[in-house]
N, C-alpha and C. Protein backbone atom coordinates (compact mmCIF):
# COMPACT_ATOMS: atom_id res chain seq x y z
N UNK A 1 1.29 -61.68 -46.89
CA UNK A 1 1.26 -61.09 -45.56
C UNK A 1 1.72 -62.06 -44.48
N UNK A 2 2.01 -63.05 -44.60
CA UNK A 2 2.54 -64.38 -43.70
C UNK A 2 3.99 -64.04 -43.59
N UNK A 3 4.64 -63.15 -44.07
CA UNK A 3 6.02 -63.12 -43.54
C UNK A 3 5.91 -62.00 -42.59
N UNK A 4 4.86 -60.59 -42.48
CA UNK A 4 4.95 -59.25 -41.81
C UNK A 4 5.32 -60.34 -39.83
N UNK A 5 5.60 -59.49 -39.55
CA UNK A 5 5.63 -59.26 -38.17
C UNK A 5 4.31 -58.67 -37.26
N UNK A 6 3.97 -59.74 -36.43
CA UNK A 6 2.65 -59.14 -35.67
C UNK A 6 3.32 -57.81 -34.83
N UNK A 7 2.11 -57.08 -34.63
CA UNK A 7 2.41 -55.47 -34.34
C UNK A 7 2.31 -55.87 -32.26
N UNK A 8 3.71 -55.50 -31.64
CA UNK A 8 3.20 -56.01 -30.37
C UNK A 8 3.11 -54.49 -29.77
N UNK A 9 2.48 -54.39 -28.63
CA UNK A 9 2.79 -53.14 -27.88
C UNK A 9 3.54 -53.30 -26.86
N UNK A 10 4.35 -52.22 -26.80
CA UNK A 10 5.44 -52.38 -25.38
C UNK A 10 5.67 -50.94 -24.93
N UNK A 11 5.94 -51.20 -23.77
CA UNK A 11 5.74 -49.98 -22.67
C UNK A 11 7.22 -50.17 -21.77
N UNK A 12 7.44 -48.77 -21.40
CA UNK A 12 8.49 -48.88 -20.68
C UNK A 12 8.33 -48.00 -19.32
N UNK A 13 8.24 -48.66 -17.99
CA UNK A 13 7.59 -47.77 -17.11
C UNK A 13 8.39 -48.28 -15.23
N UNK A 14 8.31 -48.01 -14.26
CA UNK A 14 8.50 -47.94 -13.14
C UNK A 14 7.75 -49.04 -11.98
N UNK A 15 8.40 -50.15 -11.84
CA UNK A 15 7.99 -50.97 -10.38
C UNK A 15 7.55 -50.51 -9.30
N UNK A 16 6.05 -50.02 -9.07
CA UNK A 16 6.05 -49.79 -8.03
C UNK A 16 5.50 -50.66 -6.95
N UNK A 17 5.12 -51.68 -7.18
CA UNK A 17 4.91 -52.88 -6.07
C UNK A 17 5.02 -54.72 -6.37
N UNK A 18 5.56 -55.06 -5.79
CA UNK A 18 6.50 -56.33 -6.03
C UNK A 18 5.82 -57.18 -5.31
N UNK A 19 5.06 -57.05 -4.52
CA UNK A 19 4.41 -57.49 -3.47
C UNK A 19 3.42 -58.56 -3.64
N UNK A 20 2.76 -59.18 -4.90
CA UNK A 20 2.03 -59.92 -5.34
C UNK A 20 3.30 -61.23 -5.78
N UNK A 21 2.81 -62.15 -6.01
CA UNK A 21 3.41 -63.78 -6.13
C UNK A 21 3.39 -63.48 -8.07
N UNK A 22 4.56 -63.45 -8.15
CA UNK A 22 4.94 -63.76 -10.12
C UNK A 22 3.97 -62.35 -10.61
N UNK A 23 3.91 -61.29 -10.10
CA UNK A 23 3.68 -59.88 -10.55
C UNK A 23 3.99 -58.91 -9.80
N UNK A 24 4.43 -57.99 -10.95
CA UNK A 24 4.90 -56.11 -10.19
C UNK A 24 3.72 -55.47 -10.87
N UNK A 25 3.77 -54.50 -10.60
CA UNK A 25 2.78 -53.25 -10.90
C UNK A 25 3.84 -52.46 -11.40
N UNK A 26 3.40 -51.94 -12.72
CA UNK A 26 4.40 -51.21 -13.20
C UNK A 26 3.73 -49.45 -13.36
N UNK A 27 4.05 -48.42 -13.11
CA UNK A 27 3.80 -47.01 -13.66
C UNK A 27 4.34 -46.48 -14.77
N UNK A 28 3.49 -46.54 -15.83
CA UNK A 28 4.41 -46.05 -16.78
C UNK A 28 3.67 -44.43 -16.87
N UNK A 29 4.18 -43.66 -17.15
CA UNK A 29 4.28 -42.00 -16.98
C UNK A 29 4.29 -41.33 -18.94
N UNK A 30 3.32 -40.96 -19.13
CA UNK A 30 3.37 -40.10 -20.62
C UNK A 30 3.37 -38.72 -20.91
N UNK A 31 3.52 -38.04 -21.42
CA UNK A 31 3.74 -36.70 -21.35
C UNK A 31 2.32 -36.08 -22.99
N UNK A 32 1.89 -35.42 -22.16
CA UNK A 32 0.40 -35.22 -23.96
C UNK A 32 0.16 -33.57 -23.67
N UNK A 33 -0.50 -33.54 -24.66
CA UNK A 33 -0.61 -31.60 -24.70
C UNK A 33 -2.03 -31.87 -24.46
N UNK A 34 -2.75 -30.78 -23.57
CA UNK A 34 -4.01 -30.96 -23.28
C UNK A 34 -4.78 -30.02 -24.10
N UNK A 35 -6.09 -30.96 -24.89
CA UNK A 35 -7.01 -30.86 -25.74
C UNK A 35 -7.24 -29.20 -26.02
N UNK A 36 -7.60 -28.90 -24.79
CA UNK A 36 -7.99 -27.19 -24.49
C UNK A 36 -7.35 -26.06 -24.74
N UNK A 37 -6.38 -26.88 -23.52
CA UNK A 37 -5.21 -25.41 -23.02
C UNK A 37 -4.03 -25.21 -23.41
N UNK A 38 -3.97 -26.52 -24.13
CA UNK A 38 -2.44 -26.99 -25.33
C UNK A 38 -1.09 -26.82 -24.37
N UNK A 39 -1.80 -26.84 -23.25
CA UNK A 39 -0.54 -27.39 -21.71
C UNK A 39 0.12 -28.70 -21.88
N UNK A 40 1.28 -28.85 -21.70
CA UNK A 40 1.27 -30.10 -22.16
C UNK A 40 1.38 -30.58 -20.14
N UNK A 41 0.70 -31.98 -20.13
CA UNK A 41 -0.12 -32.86 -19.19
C UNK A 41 0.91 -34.36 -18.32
N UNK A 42 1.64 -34.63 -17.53
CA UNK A 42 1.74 -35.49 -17.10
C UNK A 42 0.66 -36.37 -17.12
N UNK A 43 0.19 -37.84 -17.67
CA UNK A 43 -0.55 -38.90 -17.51
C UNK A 43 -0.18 -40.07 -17.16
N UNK A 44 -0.51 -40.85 -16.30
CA UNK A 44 0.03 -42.12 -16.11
C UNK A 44 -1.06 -43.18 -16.20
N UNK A 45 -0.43 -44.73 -15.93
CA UNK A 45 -1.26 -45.83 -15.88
C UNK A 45 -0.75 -46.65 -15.17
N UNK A 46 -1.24 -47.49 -14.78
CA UNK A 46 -0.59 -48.49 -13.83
C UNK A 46 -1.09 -49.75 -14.48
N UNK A 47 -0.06 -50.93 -14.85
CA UNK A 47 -0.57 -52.31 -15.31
C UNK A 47 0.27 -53.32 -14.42
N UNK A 48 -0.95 -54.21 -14.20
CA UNK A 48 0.05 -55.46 -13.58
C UNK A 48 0.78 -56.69 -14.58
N UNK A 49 2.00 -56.72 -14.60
CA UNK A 49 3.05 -57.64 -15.45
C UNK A 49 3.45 -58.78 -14.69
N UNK A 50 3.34 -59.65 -15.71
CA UNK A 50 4.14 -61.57 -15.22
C UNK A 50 5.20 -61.33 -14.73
N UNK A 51 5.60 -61.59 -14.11
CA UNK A 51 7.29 -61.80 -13.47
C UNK A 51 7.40 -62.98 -12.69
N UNK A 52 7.49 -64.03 -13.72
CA UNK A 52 7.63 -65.65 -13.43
C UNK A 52 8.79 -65.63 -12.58
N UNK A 53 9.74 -65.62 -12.48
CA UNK A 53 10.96 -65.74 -11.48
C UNK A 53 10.78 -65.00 -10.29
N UNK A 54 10.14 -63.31 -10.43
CA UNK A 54 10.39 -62.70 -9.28
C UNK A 54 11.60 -61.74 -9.09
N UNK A 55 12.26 -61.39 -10.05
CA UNK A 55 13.63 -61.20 -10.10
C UNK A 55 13.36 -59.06 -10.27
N UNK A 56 12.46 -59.00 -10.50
CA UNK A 56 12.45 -57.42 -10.52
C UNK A 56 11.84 -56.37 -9.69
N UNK A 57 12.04 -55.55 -8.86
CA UNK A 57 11.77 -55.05 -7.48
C UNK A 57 11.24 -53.74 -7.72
N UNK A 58 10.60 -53.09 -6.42
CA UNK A 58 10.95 -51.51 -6.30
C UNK A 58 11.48 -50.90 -6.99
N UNK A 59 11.16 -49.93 -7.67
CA UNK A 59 12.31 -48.98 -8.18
C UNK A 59 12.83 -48.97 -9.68
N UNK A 60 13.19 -50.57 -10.52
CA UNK A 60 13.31 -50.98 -11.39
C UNK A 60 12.25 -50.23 -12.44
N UNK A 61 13.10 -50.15 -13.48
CA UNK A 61 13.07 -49.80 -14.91
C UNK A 61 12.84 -50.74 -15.80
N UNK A 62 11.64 -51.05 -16.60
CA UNK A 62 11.51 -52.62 -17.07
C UNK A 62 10.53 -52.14 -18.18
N UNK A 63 10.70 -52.69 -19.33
CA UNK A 63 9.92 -52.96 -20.27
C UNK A 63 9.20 -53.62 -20.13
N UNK A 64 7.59 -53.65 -20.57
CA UNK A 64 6.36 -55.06 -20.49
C UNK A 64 5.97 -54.82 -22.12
N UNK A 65 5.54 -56.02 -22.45
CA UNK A 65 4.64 -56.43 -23.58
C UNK A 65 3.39 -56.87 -23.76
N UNK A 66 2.67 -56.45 -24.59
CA UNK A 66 1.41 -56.90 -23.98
C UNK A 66 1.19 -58.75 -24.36
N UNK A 67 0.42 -59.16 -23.90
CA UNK A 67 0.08 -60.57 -24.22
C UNK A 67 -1.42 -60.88 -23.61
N UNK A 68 -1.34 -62.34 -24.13
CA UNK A 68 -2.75 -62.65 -23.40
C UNK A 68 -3.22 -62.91 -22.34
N UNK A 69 -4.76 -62.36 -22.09
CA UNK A 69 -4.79 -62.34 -20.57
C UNK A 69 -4.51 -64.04 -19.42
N UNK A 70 -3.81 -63.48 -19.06
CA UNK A 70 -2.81 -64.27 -17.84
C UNK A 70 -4.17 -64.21 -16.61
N UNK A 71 -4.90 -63.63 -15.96
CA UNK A 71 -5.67 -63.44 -15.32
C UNK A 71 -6.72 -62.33 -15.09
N UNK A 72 -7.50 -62.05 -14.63
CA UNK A 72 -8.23 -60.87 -14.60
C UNK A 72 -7.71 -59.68 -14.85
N UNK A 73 -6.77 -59.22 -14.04
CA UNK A 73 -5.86 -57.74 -14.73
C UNK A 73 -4.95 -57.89 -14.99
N UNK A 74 -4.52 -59.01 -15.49
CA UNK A 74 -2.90 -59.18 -15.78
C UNK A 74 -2.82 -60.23 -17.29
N UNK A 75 -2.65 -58.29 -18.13
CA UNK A 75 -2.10 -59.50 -19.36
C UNK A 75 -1.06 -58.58 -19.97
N UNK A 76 -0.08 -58.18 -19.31
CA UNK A 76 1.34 -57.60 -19.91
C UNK A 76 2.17 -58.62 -19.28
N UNK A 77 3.22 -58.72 -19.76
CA UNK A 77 4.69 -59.67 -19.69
C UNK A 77 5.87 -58.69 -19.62
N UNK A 78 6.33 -58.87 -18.48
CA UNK A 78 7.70 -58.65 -18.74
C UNK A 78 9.11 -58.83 -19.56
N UNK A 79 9.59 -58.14 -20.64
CA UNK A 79 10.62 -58.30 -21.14
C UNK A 79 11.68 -58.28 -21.06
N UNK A 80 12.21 -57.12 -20.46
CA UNK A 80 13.69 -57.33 -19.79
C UNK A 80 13.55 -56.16 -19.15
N UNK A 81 14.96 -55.74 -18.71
CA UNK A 81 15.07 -54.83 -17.65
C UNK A 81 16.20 -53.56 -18.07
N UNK A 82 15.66 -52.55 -18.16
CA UNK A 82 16.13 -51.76 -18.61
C UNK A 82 16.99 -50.46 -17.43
N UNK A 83 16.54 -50.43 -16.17
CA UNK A 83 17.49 -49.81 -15.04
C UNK A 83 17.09 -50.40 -14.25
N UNK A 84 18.49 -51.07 -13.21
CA UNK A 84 18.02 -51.10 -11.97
C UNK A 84 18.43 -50.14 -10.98
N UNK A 85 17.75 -50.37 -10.37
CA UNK A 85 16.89 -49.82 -8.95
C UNK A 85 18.25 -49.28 -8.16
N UNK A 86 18.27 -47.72 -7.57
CA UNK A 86 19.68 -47.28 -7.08
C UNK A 86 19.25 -47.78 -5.89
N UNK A 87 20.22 -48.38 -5.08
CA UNK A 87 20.59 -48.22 -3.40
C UNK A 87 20.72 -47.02 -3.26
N UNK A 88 20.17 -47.15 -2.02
CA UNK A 88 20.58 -45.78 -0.96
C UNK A 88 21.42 -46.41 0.25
């Protein structure tokens, strides 16, 4: 079992605040059928991610990974960047 690959989790979700020093807040958005009414449910979450450089804004499309806790609510990492952010 020393060759498997550790199992990581990764999420792919929406910047919505940049505003903290080396972290964004990311929204990531899931789609589930509800228990009851077999509706299926918009759900979301919000996690705060490392962003050592600073380099990802508003708007941005970004993968996080989870890792270890970095601080009180912050233990996802940013991986790369998957859309950026349209101008208007």
């Amino acid at each position: 079992m020393s060759d498997s690959k550790k199992l990581v989790r990764t999420l792919i979700g929406k910047v919505v605040s940049d505003k903290r020093a080396k972290t964004v807040t990311v929204l990531v958005e899931r789609r589930v059928k509800h228990e009851l009414y077999g509706k299926i449910v918009s759900m979301s979450s919000k996690y705060h991610a490392h962003d050592e450089k600073g380099e990802y804004h508003l708007g941005d499309i970004i993968e996080i990974t989870e890792s270890r806790p970095l601080s009180k609510t912050k233990n996802w990492v940013v991986t790369k960047l998957v859309q950026k952010a349209v101008m208007v």
